[in-house]
Protein backbone atom coordinates (compact mmCIF):
# COMPACT_ATOMS: atom_id res chain seq x y z
CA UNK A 1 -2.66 -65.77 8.82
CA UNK A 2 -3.92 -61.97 8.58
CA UNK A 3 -3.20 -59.98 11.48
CA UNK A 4 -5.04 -56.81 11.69
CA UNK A 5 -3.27 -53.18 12.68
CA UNK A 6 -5.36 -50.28 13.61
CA UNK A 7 -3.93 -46.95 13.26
CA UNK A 8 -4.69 -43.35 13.12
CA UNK A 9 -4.64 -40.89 10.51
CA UNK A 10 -1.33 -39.33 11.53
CA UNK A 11 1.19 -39.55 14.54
CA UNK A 12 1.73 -43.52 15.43
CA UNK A 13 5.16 -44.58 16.35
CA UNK A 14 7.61 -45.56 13.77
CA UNK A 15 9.32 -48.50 15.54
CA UNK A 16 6.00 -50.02 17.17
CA UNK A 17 4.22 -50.27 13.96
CA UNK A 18 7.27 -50.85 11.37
CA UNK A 19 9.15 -53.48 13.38
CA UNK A 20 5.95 -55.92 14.01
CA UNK A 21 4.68 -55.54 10.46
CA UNK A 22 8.70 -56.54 9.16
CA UNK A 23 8.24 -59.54 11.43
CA UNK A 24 4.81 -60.50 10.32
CA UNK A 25 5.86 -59.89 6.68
CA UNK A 26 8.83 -62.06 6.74
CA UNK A 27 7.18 -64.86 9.14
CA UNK A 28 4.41 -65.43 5.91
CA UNK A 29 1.58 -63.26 7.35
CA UNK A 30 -0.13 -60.69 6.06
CA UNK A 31 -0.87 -57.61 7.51
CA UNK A 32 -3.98 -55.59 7.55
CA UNK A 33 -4.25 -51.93 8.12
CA UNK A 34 -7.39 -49.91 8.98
CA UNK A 35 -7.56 -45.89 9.75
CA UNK A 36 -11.02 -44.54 10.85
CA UNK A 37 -12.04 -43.26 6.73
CA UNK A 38 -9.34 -44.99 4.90
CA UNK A 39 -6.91 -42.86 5.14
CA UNK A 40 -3.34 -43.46 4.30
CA UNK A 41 -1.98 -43.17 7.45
CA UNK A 42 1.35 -41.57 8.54
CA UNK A 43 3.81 -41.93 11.43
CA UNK A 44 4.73 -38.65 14.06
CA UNK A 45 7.46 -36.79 11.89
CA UNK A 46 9.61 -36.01 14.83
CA UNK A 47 10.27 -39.57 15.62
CA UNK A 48 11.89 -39.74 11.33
CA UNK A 49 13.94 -37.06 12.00
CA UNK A 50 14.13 -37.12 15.77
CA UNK A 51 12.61 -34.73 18.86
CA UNK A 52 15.45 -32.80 20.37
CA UNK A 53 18.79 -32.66 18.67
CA UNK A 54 18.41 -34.99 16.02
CA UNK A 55 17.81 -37.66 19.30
CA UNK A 56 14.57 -39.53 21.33
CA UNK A 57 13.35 -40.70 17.80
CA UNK A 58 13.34 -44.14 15.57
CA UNK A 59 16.87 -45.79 15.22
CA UNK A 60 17.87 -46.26 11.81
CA UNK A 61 16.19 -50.04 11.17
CA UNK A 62 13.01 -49.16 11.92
CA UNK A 63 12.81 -46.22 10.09
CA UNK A 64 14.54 -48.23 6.78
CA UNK A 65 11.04 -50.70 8.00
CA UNK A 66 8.72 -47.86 7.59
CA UNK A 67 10.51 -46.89 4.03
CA UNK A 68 9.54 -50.35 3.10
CA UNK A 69 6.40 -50.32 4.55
CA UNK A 70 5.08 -46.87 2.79
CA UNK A 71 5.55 -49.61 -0.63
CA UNK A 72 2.67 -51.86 1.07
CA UNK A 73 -0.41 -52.08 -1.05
CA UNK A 74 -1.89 -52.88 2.07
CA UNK A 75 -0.86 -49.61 4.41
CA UNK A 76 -1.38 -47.33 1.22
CA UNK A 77 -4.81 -48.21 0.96
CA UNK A 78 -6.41 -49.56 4.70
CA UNK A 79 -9.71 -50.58 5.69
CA UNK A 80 -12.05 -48.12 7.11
CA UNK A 81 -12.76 -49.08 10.83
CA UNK A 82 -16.46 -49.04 10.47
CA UNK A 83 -16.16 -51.58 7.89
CA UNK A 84 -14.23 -54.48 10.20
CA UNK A 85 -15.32 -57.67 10.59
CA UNK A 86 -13.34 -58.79 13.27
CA UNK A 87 -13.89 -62.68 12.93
CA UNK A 88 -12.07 -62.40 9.40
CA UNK A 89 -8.69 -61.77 11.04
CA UNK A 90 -6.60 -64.40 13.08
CA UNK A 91 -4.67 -61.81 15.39
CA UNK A 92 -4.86 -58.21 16.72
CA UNK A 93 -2.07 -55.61 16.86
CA UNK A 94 -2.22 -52.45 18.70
CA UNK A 95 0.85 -49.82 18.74
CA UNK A 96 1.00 -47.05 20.49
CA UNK A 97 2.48 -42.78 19.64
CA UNK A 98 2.16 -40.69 21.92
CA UNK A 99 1.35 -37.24 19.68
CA UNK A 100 -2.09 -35.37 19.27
CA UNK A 101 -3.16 -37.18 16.13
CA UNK A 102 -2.84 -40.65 18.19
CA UNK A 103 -5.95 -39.38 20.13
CA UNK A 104 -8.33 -40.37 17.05
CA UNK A 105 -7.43 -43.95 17.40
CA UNK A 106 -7.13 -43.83 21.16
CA UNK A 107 -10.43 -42.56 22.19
CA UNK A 108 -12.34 -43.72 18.95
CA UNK A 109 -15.92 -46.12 20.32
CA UNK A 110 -16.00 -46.91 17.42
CA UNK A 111 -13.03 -48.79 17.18
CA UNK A 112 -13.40 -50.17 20.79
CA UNK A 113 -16.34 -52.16 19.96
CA UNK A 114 -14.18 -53.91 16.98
CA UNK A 115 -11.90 -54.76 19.99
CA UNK A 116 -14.30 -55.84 22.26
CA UNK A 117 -16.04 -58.26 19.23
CA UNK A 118 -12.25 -59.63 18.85
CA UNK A 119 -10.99 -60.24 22.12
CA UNK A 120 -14.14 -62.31 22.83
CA UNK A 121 -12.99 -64.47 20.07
CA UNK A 122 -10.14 -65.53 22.20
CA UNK A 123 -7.35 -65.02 19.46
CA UNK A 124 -3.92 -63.51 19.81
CA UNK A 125 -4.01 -59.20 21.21
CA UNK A 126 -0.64 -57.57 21.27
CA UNK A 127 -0.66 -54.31 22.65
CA UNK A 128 2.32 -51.79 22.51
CA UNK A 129 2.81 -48.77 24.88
CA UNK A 130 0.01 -46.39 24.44
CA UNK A 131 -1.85 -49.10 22.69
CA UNK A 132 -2.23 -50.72 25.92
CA UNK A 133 -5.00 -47.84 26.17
CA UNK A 134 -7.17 -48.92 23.64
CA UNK A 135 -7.40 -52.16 25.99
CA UNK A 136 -7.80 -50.85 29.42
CA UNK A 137 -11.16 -48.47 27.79
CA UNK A 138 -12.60 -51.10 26.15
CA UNK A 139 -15.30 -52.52 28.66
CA UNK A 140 -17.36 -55.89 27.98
CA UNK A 141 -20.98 -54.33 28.97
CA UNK A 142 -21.59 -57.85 30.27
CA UNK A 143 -19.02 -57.65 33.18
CA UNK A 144 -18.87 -53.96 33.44
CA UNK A 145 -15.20 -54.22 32.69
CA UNK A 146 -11.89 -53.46 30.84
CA UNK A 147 -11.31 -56.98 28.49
CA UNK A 148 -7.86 -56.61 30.31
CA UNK A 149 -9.32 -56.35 34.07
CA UNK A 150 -8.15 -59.82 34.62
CA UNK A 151 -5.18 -59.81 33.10
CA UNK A 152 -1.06 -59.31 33.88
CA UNK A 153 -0.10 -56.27 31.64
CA UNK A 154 2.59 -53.55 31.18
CA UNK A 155 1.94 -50.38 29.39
CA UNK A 156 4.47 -47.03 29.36
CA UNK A 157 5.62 -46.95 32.30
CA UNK A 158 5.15 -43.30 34.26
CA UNK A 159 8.65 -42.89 34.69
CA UNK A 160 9.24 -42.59 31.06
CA UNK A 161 6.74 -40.57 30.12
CA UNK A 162 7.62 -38.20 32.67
CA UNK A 163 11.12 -37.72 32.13
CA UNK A 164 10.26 -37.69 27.70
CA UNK A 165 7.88 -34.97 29.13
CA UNK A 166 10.72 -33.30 31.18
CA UNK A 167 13.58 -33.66 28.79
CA UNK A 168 11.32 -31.90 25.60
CA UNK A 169 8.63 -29.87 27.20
CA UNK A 170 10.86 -26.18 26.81
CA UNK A 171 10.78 -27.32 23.03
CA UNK A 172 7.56 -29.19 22.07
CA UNK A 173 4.99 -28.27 25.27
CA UNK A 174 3.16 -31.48 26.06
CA UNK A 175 4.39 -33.57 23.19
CA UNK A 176 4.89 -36.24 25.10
CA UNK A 177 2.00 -35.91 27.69
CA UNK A 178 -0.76 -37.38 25.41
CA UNK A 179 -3.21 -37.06 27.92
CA UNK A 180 -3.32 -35.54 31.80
CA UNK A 181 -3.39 -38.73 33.22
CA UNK A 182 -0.36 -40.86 32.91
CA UNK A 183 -0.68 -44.20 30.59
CA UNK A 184 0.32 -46.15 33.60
CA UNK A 185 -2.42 -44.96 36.12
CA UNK A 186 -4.99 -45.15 33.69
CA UNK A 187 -4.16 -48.67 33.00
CA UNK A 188 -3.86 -49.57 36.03
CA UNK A 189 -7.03 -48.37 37.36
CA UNK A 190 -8.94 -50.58 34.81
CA UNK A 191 -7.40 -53.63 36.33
CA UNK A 192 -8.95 -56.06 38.85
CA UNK A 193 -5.96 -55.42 41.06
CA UNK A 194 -2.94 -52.88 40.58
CA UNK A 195 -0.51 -56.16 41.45
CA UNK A 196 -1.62 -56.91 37.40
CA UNK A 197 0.82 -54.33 36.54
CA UNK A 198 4.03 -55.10 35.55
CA UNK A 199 6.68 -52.15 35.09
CA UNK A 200 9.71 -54.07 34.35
CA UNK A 201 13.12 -53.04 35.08
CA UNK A 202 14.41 -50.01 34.82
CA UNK A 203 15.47 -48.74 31.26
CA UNK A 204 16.17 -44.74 30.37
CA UNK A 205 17.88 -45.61 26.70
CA UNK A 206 19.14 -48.65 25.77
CA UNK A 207 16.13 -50.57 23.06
CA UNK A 208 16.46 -53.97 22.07
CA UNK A 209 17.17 -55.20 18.72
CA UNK A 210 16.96 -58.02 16.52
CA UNK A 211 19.79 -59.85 18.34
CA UNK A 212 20.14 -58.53 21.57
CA UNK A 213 16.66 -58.61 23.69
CA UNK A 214 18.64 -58.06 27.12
CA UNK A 215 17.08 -54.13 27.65
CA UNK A 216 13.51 -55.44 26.46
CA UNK A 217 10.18 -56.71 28.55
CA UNK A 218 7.08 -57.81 27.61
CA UNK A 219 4.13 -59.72 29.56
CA UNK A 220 1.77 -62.15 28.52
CA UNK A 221 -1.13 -63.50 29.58
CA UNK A 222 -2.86 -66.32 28.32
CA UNK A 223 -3.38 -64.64 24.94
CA UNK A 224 -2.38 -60.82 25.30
CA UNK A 225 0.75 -59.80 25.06
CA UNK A 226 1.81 -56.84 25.88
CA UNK A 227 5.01 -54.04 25.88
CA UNK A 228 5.96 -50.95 27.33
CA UNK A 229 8.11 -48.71 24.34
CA UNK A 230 9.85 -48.56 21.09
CA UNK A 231 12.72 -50.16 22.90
CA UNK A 232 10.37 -53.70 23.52
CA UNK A 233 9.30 -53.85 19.71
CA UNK A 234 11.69 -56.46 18.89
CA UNK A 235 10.59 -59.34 21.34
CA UNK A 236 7.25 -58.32 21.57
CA UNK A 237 6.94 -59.04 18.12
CA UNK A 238 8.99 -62.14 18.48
CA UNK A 239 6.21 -63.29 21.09
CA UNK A 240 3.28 -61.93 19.16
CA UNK A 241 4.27 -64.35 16.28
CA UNK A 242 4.85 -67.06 18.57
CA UNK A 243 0.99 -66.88 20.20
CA UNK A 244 -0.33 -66.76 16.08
CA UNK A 245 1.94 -69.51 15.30
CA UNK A 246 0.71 -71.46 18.76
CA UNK A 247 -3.09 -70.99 17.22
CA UNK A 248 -2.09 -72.60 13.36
């Protein structure tokens, strides 16, 4: 099955992007990158050699992941996004980053009406952390609504962006404060009813891993599935594959 990853130019997260494409890789599928001109894309530097003290970045397996992954014939050389057919893919990935260059991706139209043509298809979304953005702006002009109005969802939860925002701001300004708003109460207002929002239980540092999904969360929804942070990438991957594997 070809799953298709959107990304920007420069600045997506390591662990949300490398982890899902290992999993895809090894479960048979192949994976499908597209940048807004082509563009090889590349991940935010600070989270390779980490934000503040050598900590707050990628743990060592997903960064080995995105070693691997910069040997894909497929990430060197992506699709444009203008140039997406959206029917030709069986699934729909969405990480998240949280740096400047994630903007492009976040706030492209372009890209958003790829989404909207997709999710109408009724085939597996997974949306990680910031990615959850690209879902709550995308409105079907028919309803007048975010795709995800009527859906259960988590995103970034405020309390971790505030305190990443808190912890780094003396060093790297509003690294972590992609936008004013938070993720969370953006997300939130595009759903029918804040009750949709799911925040999870309270996490400040452990992330799961390939054996241990006890810190993790993730929500789904008919077919969207979604996670909050680097530390979910693990079982939200586990249940992306199981919704493309539920649709063979």
């Amino acid at each position: 099955m070809r799953v298709l990853v959107p990304l920007p130019d420069r600045d997506f997260d390591v662990t949300e992007v490398a982890v899902p494409w290992r999993s895809l890789r090894d479960a048979g599928h192949q994976v499908v990158f597209a940048t807004e001109h082509g563009t090889t894309p590349a991940a935010d530097p600070l989270l390779l050699t980490g934000v503040l003290f050598g900590q707050l970045g990628a743990e060592p397996e997903p960064r080995r992941f995105y070693q691997e992954m910069l040997a894909d014939e497929a990430y060197l050389n992506p699709m444009t996004w203008a140039d997406l057919e959206p029917s030709a893919y069986d699934g729909l990935l969405l990480p998240g980053g949280h740096a400047p260059g994630m903007r492009q991706y976040l706030g492209s139209a372009v890209l958003r009406a790829h989404v909207l043509a997709f999710w109408r298809l009724g085939r597996p979304v997974g949306a990680i952390c910031h990615g959850v953005l690209v879902l709550a702006r995308t409105v079907d002009p028919e309803t007048g609504r975010s795709v995800i109005a009527d859906r259960r969802t988590t995103c970034l939860p405020k309390y971790l962006e505030r305190i990443a925002y808190y912890l780094t701001a003396w060093r790297h300004g509003r690294y972590y404060r992609t936008y004013p708003a938070y993720v969370q109460d953006e997300v939130t207002a595009a759903l029918d009813s804040p009750t949709h929002f799911e925040r999870g239980p309270l996490e400040l540092s452990r992330r799961g891993t390939a054996t241990d999904d006890s810190p993790a969360f993730v929500v789904q929804d008919r077919n969207y599935v979604s996670a909050r942070w680097p530390g979910d990438a693990y079982l939200f991957s586990r249940h992306f594959l199981a919704l493309l594997h539920s649709k063979e």
